[in-house]
Protein backbone atom coordinates (compact mmCIF):
# COMPACT_ATOMS: atom_id res chain seq x y z
CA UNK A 1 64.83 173.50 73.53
CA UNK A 2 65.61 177.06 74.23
CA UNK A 3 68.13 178.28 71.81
CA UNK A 4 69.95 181.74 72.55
CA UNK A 5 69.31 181.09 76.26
CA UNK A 6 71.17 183.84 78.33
CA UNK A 7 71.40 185.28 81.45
CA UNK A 8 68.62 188.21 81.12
CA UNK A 9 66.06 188.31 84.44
CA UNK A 10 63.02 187.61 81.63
CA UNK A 11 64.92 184.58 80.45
CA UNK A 12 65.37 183.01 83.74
CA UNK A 13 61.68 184.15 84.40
CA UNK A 14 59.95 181.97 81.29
CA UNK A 15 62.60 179.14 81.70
CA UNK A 16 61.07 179.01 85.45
CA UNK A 17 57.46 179.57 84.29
CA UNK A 18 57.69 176.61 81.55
CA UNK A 19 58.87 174.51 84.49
CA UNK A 20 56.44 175.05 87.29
CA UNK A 21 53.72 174.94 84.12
CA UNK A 22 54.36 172.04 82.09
CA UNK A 23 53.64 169.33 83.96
CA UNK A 24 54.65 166.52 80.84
CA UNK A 25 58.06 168.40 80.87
CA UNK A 26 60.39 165.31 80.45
CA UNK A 27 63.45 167.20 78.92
CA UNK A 28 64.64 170.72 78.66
CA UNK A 29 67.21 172.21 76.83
CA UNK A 30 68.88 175.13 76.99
CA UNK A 31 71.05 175.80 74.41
CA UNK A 32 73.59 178.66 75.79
CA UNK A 33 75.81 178.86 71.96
CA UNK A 34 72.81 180.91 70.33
CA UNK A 35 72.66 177.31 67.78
CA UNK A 36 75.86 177.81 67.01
CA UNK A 37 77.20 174.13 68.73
CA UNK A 38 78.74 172.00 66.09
CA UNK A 39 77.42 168.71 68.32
CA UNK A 40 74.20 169.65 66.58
CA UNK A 41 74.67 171.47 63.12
CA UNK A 42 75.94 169.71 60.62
CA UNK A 43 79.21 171.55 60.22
CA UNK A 44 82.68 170.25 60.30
CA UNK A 45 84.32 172.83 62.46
CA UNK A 46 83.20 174.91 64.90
CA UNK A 47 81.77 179.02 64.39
CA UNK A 48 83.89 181.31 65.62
CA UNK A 49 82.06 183.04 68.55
CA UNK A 50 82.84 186.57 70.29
CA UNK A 51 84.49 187.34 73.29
CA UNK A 52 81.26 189.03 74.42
CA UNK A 53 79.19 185.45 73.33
CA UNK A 54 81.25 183.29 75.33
CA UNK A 55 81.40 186.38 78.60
CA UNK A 56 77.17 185.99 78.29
CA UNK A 57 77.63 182.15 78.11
CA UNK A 58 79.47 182.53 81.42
CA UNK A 59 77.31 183.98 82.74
CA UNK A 60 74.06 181.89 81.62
CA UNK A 61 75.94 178.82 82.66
CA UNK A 62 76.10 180.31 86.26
CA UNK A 63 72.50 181.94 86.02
CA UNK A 64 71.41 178.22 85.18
CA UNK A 65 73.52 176.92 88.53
CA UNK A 66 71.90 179.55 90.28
CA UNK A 67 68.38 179.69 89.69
CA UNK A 68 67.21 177.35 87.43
CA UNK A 69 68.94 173.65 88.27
CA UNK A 70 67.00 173.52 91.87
CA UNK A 71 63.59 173.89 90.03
CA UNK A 72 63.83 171.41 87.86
CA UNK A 73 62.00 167.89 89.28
CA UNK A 74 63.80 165.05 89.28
CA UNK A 75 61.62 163.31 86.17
CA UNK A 76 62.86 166.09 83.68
CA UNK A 77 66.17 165.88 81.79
CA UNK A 78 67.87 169.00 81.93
CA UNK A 79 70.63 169.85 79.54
CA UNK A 80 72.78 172.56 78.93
CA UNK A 81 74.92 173.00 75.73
CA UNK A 82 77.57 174.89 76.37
CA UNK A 83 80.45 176.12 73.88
CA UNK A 84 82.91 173.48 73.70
CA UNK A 85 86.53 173.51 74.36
CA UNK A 86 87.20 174.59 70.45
CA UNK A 87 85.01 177.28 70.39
CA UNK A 88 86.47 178.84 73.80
CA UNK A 89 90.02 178.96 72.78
């Protein structure tokens, strides 16, 4: 899992080295709400995050689309966690 995962050129850059590299990769995360989900912390309601946090989560959703979905073989698992619906509005 990658937590914090944005849309900075170096990010993409390791994300795409640990996938041409590892080859027992059979799931990767990417965890876009800097750990902040409440899916995975044990929390009853969600953080509060920025404007600026969900803009960069934007973004890393689309630099994932972009650059990093057609490298990933078909054996791995990739999954995104994205800020959900209560944390947006």
């Amino acid at each position: 899992m990658i937590t914090s995962f944005c849309s900075a050129k170096s990010m993409i850059a390791l994300t795409i080295y640990i996938i041409n590299k590892t080859k027992s990769l059979e799931c990767l995360t990417l965890d876009i709400t800097r750990g902040h989900d409440r899916r995975f912390v044990k929390v009853d309601r969600c953080l509060q995050l920025s404007k600026d946090v969900l803009v960069e989560a934007e973004k890393a959703v689309d630099a994932i689309r972009i650059y990093v979905e057609g490298r990933v073989p078909p054996p791995v698992d990739l999954k995104v966690i994205e800020p959900c619906s209560k944390c947006i509005y």
